[in-house]
PDB file of N, CA and C in Angstrom:
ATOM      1  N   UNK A   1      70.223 158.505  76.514  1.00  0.00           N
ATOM      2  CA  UNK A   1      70.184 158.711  75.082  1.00  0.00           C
ATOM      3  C   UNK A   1      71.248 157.843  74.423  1.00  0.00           C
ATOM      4  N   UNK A   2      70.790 157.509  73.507  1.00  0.00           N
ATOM      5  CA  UNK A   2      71.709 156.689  72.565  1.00  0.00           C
ATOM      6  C   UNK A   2      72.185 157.524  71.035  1.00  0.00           C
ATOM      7  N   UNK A   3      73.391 157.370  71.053  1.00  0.00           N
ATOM      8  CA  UNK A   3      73.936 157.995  70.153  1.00  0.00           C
ATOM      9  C   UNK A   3      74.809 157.569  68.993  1.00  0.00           C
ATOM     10  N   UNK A   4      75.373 157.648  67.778  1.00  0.00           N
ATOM     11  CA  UNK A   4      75.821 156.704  66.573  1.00  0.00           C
ATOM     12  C   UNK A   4      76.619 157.503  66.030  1.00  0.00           C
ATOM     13  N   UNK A   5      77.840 157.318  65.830  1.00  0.00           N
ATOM     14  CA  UNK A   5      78.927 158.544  64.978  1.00  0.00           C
ATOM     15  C   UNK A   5      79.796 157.212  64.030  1.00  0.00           C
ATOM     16  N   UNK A   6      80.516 158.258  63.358  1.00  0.00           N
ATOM     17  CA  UNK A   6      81.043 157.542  62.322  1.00  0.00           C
ATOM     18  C   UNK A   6      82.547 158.383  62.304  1.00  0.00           C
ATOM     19  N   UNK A   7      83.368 157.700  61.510  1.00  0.00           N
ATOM     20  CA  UNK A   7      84.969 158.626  61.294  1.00  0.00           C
ATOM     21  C   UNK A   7      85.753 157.652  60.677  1.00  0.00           C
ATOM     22  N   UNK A   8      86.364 158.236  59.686  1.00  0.00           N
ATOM     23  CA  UNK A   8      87.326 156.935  58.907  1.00  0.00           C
ATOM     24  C   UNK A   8      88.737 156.856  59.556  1.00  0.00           C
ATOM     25  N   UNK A   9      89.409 156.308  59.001  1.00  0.00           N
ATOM     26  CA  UNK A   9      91.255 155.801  59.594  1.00  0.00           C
ATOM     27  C   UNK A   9      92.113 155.932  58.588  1.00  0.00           C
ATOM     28  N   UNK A  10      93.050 156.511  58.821  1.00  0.00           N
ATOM     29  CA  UNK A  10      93.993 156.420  57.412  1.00  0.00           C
ATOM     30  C   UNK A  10      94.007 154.921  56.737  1.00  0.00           C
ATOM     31  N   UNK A  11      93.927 154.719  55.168  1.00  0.00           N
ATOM     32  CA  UNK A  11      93.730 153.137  54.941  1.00  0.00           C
ATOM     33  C   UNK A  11      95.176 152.512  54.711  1.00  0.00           C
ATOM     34  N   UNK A  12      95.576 152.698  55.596  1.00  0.00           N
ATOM     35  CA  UNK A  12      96.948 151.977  56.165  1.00  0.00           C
ATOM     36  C   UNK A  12      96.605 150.867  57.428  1.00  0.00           C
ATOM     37  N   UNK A  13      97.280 149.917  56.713  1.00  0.00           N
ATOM     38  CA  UNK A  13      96.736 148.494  57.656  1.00  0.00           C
ATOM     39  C   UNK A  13      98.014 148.965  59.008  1.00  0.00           C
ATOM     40  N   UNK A  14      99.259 149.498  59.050  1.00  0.00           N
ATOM     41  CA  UNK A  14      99.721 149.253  59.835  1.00  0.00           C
ATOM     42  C   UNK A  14      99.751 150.638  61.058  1.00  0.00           C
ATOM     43  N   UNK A  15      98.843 151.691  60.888  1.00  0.00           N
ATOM     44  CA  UNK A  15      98.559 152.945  61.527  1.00  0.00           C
ATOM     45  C   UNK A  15      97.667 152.369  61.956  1.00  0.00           C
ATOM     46  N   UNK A  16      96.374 151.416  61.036  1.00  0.00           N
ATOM     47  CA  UNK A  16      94.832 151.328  61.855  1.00  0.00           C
ATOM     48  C   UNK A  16      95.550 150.159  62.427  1.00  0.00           C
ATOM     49  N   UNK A  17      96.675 149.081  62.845  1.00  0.00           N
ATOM     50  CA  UNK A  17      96.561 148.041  63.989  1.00  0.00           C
ATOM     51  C   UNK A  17      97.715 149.632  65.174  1.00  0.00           C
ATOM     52  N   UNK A  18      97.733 150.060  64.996  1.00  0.00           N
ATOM     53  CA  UNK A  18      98.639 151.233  66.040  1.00  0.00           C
ATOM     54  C   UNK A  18      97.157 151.699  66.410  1.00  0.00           C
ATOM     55  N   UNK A  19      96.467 152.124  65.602  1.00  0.00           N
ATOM     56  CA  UNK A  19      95.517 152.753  66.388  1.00  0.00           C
ATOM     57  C   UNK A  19      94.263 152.262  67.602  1.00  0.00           C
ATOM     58  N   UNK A  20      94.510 150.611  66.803  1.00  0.00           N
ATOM     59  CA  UNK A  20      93.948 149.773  68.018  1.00  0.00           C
ATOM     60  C   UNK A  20      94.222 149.268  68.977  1.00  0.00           C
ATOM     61  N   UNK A  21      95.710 149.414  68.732  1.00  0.00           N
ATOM     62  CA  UNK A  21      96.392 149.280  70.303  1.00  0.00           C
ATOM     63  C   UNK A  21      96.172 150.234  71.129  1.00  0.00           C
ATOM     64  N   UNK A  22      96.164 151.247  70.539  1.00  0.00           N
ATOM     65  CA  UNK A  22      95.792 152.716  72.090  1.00  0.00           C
ATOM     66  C   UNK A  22      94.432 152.421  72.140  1.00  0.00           C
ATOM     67  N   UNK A  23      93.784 151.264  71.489  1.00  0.00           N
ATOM     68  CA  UNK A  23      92.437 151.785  71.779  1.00  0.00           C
ATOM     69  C   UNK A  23      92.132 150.382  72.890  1.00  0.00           C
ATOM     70  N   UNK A  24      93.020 149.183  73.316  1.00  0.00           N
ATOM     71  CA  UNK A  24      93.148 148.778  73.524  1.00  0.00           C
ATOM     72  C   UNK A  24      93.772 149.039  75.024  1.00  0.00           C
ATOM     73  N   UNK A  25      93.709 149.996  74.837  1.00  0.00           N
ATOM     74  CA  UNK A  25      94.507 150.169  76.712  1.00  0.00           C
ATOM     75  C   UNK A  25      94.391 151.831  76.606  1.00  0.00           C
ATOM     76  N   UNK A  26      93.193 152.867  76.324  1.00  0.00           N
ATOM     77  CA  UNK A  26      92.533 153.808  76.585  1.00  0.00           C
ATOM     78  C   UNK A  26      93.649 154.149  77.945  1.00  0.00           C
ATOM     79  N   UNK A  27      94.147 155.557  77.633  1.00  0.00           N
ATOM     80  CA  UNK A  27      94.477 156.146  78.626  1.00  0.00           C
ATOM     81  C   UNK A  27      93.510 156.507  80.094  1.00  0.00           C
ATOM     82  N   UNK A  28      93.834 156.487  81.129  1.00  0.00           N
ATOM     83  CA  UNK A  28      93.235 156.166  82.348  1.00  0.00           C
ATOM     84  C   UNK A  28      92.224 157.837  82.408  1.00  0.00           C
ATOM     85  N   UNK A  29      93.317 158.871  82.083  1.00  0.00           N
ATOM     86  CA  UNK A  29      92.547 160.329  81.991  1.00  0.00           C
ATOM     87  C   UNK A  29      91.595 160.554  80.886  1.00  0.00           C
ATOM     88  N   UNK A  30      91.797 159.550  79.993  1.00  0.00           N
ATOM     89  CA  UNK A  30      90.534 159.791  78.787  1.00  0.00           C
ATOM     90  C   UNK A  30      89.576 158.865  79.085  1.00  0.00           C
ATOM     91  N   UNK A  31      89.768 157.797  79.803  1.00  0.00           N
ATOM     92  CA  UNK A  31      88.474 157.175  80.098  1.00  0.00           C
ATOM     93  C   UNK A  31      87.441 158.214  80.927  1.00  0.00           C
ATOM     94  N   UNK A  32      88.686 158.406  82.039  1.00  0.00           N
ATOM     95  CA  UNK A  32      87.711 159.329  83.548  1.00  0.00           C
ATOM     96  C   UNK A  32      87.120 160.518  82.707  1.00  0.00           C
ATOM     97  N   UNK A  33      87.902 161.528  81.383  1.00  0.00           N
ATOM     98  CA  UNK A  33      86.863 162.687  81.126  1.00  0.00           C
ATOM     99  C   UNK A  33      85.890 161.884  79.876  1.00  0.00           C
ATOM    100  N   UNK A  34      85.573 160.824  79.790  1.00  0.00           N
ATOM    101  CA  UNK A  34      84.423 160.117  78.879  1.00  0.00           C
ATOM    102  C   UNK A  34      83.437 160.222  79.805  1.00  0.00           C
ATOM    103  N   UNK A  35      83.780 159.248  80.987  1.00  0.00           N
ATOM    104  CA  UNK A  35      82.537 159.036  81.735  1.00  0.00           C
ATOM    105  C   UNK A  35      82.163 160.531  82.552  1.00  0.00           C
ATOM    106  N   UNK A  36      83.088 161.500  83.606  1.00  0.00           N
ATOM    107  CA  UNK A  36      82.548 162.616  83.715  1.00  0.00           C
ATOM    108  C   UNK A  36      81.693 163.434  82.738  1.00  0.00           C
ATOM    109  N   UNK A  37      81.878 163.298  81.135  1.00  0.00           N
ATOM    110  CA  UNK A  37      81.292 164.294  80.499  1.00  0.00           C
ATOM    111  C   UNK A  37      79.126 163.870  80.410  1.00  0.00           C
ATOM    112  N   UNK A  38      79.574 162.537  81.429  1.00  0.00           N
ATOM    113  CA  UNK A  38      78.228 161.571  80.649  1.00  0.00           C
ATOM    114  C   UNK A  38      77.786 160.722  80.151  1.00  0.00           C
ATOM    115  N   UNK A  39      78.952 160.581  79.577  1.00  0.00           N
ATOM    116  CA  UNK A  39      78.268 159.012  78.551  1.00  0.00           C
ATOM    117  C   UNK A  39      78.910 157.792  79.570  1.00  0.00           C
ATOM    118  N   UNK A  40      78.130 157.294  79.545  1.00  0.00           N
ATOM    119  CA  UNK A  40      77.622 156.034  80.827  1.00  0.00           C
ATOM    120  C   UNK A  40      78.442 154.742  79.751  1.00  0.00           C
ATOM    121  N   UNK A  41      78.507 154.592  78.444  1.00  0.00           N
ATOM    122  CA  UNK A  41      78.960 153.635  77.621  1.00  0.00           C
ATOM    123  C   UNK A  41      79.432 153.473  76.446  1.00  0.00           C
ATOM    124  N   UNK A  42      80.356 152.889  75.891  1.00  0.00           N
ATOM    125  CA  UNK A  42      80.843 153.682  74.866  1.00  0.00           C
ATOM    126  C   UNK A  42      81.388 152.326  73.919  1.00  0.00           C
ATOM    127  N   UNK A  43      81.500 152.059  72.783  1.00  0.00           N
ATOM    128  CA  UNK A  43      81.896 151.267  72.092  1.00  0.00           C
ATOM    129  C   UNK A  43      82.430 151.028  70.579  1.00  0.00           C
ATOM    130  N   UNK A  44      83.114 151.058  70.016  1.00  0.00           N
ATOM    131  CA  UNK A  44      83.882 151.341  68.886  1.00  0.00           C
ATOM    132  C   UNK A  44      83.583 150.442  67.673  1.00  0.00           C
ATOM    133  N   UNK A  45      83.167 150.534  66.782  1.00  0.00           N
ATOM    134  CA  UNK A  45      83.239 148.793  66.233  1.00  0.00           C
ATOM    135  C   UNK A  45      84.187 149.316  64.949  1.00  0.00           C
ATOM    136  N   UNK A  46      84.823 148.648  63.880  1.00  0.00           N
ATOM    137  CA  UNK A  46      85.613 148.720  62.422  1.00  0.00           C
ATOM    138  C   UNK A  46      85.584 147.991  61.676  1.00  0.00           C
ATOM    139  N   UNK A  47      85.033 148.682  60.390  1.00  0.00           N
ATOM    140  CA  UNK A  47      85.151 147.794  59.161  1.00  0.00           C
ATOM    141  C   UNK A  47      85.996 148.243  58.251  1.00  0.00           C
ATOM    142  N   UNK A  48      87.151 147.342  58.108  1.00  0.00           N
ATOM    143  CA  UNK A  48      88.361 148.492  57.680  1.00  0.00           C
ATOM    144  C   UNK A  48      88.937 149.859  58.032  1.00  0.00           C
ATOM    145  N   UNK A  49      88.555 150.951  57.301  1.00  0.00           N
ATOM    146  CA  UNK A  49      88.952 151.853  57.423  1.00  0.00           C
ATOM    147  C   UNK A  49      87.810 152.677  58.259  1.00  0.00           C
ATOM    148  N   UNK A  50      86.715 152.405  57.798  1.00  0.00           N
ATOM    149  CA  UNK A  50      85.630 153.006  58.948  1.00  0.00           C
ATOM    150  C   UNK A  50      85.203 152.590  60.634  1.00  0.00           C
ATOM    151  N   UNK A  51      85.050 153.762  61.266  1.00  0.00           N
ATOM    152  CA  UNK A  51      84.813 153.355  62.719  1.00  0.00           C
ATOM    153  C   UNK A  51      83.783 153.946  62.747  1.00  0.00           C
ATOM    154  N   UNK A  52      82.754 152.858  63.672  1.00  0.00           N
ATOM    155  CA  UNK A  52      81.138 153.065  63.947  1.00  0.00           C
ATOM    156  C   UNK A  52      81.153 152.799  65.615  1.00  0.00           C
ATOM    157  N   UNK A  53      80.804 154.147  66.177  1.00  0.00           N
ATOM    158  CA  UNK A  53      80.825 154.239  68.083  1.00  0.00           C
ATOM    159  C   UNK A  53      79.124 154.561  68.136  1.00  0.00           C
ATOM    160  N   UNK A  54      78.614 153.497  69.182  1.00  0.00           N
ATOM    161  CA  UNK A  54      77.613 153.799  69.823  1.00  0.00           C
ATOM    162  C   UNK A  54      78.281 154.669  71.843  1.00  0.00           C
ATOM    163  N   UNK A  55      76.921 155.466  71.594  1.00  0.00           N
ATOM    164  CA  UNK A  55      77.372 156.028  73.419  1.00  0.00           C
ATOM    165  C   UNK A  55      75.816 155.993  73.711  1.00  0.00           C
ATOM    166  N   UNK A  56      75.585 155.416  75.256  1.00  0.00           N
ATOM    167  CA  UNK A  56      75.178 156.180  75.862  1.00  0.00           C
ATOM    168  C   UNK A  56      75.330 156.785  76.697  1.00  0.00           C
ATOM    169  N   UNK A  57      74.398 157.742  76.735  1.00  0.00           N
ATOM    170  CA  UNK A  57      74.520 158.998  77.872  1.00  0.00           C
ATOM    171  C   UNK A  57      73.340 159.001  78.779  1.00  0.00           C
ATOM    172  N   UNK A  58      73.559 160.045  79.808  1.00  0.00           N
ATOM    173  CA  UNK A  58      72.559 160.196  80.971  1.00  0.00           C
ATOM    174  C   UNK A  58      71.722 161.207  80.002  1.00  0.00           C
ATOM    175  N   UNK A  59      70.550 161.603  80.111  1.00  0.00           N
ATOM    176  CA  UNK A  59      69.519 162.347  79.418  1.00  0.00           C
ATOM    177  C   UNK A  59      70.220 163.866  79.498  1.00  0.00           C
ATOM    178  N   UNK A  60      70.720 164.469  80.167  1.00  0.00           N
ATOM    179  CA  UNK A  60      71.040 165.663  79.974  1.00  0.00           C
ATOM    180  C   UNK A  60      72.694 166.013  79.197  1.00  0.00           C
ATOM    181  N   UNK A  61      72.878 165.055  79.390  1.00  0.00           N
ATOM    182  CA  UNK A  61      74.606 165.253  78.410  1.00  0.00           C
ATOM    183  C   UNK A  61      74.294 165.905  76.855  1.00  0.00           C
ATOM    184  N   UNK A  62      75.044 166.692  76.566  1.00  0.00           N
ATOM    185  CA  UNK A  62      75.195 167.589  75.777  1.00  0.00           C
ATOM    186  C   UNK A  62      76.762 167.491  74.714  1.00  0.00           C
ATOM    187  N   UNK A  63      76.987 167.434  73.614  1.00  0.00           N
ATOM    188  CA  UNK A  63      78.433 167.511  72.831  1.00  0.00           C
ATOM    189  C   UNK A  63      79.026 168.545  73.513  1.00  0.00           C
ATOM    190  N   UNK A  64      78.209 170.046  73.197  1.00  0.00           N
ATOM    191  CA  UNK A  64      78.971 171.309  73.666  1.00  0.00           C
ATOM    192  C   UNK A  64      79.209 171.636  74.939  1.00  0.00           C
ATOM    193  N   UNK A  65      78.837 170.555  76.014  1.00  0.00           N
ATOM    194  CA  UNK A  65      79.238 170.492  77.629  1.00  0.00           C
ATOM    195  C   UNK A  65      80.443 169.556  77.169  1.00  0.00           C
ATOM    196  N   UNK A  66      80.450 168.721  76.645  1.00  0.00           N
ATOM    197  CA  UNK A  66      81.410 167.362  76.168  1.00  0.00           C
ATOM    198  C   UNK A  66      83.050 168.147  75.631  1.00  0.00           C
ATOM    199  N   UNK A  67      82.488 168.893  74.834  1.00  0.00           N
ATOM    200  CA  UNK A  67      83.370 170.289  73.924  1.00  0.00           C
ATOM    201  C   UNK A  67      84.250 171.182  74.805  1.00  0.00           C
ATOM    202  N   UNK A  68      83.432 171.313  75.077  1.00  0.00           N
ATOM    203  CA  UNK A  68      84.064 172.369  76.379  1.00  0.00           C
ATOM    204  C   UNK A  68      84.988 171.788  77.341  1.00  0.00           C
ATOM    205  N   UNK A  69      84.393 170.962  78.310  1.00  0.00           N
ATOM    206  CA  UNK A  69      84.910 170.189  78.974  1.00  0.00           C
ATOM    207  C   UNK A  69      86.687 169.638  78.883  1.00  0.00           C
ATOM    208  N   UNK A  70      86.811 168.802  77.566  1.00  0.00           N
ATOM    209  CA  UNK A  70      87.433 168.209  76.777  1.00  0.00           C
ATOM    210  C   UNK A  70      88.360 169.534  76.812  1.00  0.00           C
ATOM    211  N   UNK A  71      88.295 170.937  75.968  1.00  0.00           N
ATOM    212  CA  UNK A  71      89.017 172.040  75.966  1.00  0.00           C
ATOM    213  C   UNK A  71      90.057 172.809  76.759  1.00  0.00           C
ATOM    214  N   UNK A  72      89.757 172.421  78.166  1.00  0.00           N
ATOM    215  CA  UNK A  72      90.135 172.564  79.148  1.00  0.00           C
ATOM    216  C   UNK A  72      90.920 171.656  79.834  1.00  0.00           C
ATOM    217  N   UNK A  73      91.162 170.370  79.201  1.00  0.00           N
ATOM    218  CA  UNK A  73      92.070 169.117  79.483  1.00  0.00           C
ATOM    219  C   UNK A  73      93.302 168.722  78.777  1.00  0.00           C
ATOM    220  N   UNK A  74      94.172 169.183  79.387  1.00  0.00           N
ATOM    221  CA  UNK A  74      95.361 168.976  78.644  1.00  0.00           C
ATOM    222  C   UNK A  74      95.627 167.434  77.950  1.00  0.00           C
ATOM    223  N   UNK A  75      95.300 166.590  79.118  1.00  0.00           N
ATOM    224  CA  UNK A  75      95.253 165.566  78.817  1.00  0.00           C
ATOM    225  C   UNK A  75      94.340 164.648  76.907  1.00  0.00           C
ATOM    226  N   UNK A  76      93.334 165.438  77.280  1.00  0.00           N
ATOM    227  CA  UNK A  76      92.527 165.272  76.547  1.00  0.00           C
ATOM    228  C   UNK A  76      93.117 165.766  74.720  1.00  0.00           C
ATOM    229  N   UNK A  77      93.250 166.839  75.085  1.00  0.00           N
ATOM    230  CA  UNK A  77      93.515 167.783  73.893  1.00  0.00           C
ATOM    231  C   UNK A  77      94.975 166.708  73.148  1.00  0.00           C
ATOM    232  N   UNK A  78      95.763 166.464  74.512  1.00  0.00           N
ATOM    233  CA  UNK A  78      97.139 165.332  73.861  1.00  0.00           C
ATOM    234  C   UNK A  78      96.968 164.525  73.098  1.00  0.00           C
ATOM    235  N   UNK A  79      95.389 163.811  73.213  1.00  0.00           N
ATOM    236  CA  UNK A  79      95.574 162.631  72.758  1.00  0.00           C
ATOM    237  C   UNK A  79      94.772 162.453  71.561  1.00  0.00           C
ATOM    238  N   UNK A  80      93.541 163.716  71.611  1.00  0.00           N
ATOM    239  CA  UNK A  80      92.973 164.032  70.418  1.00  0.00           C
ATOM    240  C   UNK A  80      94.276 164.334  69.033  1.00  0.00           C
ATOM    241  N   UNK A  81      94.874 165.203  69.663  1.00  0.00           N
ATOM    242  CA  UNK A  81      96.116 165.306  68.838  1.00  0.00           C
ATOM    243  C   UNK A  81      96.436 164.046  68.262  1.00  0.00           C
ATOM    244  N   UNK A  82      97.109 162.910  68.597  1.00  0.00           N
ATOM    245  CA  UNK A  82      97.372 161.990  68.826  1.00  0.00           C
ATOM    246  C   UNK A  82      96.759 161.456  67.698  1.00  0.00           C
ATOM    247  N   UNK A  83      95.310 160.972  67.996  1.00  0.00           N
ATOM    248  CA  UNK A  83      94.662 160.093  67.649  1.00  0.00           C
ATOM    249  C   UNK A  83      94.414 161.032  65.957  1.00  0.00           C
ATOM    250  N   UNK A  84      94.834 162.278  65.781  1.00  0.00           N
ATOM    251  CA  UNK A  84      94.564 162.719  64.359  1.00  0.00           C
ATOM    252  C   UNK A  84      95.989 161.935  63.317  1.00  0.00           C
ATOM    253  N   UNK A  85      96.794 161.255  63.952  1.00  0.00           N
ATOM    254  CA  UNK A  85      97.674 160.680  62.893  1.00  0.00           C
ATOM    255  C   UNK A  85      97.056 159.512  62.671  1.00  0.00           C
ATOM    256  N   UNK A  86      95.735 158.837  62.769  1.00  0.00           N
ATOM    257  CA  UNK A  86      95.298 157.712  62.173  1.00  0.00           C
ATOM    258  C   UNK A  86      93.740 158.015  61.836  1.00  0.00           C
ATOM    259  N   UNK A  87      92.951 159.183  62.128  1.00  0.00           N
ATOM    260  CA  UNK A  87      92.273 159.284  61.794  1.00  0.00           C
ATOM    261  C   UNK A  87      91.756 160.483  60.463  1.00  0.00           C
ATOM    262  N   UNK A  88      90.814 160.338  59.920  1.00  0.00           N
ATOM    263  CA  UNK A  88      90.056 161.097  58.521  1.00  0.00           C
ATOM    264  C   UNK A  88      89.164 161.241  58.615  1.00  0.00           C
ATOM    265  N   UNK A  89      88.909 163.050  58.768  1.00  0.00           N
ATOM    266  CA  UNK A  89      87.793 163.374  58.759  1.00  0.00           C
ATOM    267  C   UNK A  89      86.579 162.802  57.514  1.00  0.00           C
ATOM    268  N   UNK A  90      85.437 162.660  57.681  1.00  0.00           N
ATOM    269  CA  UNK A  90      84.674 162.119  56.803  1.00  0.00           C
ATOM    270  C   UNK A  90      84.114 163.071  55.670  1.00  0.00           C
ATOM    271  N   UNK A  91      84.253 163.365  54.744  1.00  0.00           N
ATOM    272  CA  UNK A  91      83.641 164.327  53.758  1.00  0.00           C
ATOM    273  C   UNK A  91      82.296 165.069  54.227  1.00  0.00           C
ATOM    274  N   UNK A  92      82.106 166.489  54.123  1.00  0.00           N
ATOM    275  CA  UNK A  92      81.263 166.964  54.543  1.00  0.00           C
ATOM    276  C   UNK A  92      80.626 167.628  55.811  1.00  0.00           C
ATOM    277  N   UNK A  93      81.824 166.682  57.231  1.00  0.00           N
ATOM    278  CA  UNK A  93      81.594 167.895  57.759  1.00  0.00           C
ATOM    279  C   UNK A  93      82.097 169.043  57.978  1.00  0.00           C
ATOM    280  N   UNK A  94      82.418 169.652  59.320  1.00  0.00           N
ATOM    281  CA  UNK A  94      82.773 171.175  59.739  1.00  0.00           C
ATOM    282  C   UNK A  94      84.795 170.935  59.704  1.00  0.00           C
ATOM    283  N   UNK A  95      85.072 172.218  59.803  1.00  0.00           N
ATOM    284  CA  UNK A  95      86.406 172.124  60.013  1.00  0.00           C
ATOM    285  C   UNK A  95      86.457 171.759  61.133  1.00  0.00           C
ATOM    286  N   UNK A  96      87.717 170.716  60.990  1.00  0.00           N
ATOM    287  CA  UNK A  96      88.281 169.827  62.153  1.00  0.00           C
ATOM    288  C   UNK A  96      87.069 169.158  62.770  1.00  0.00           C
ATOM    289  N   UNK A  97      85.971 168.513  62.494  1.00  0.00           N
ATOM    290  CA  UNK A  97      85.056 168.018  62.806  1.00  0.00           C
ATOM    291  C   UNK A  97      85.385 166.165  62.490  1.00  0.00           C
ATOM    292  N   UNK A  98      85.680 165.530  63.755  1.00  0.00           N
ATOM    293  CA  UNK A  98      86.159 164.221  63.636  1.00  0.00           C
ATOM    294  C   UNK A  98      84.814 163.195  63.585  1.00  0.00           C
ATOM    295  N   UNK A  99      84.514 162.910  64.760  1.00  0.00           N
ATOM    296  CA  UNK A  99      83.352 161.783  64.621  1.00  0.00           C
ATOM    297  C   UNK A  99      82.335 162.825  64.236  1.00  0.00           C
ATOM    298  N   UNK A 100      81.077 162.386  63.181  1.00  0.00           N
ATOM    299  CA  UNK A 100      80.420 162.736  62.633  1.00  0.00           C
ATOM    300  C   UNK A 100      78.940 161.821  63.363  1.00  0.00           C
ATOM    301  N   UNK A 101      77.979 162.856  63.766  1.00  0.00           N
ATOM    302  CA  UNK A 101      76.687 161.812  63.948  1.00  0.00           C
ATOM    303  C   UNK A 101      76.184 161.494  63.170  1.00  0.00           C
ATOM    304  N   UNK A 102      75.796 160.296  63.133  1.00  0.00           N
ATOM    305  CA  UNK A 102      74.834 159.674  62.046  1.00  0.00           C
ATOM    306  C   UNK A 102      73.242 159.847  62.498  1.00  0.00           C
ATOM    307  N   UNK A 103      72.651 159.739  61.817  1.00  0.00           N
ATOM    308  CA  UNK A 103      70.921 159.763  61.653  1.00  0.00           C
ATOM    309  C   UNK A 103      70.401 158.263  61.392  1.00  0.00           C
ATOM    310  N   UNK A 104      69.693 158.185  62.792  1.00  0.00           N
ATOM    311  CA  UNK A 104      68.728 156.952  62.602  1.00  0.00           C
ATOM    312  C   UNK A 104      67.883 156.593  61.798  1.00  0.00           C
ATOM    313  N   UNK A 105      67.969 155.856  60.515  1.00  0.00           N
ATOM    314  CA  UNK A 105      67.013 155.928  59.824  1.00  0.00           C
ATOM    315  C   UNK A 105      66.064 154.492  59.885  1.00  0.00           C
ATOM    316  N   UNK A 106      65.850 153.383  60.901  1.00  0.00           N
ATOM    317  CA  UNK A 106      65.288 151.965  60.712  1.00  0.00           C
ATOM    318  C   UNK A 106      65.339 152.126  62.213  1.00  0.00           C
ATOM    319  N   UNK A 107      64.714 151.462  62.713  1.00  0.00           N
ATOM    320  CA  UNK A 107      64.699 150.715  64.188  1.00  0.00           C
ATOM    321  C   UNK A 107      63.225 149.736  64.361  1.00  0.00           C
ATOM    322  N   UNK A 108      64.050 148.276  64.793  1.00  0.00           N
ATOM    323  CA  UNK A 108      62.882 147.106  64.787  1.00  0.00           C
ATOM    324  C   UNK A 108      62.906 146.893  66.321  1.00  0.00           C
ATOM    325  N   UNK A 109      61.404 147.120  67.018  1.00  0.00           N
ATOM    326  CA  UNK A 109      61.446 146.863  68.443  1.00  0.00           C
ATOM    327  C   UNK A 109      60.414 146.362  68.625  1.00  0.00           C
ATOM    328  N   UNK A 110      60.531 145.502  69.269  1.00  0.00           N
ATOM    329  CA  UNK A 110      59.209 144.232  69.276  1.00  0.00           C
ATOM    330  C   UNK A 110      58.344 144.944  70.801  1.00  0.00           C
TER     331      UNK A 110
END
C-alpha cells in the first residue's frame, strides 16, 4: 500500500535546517521501529514549511499496529518528543495528531 501524509515545520529557516539534519542521519532505533512496523519505504520531500512523506507498506500494516508499537518504545516516544520542537500540527486534525493523511484525488497510469 501506498500512503501520502502531510505536516508543517515551524516557519523558522533555522529550526527547519536543524530539523533536516536529524533527518539526515535518522536515528538507527527509529529507522529499525519504521521498518518493523511495515513500511518497506519511506520518503520525506519540503516545500518550505510543509513536509509531504510517501510510505510504502506490506498489505497488512496498519497506523494503530504502527501506534501502538511506537508506544511502547522509549526510544521512539524520545524522539517524537524531539521532533515536536520543529514541527506544526496542521489545522484540523485530532489532538496531538502530527502527520495528517492526505486523500488521493488524480492518478495518471498508462
Amino acid at each position: 500500500m501506498r500512503y501520502c501524509l502531510a505536516l508543517d515545520l515551524q516557519p523558522d529557516k533555522a529550526l527547519i535546517a536543524e530539523y533536516e539534519e536529524y533527518h539526515r542521519s535518522v536515528w538507527p532505533e527509529i529507522q529499525a521501529s519504521i521498518l518493523e512496523s511495515g513500511i518497506v519505504s519511506m520518503e520525506i520531500y519540503r516545500l518550505e514549511n510543509r513536509l509531504f512523506m510517501i510510505m510504502e507498506t506490506v498489505p497488512d500494516f496498519s497506523f494503530e499496529k504502527k501506534g501502538a508499537m511506537d508506544a511502547g518504545n522509549a526510544v521512539v516516544e524520545k524522539w517524537e518528543q524531539l521532533m515536536w520542537k520543529y514541527q506544526v500540527a496542521i489545522p484540523g486534525g485530532k489532538p496531538g495528531e502530527k502527520w495528517r493523511l492526505m486523500d488521493r484525488i488524480f492518478s495518471l497510469k498508462k
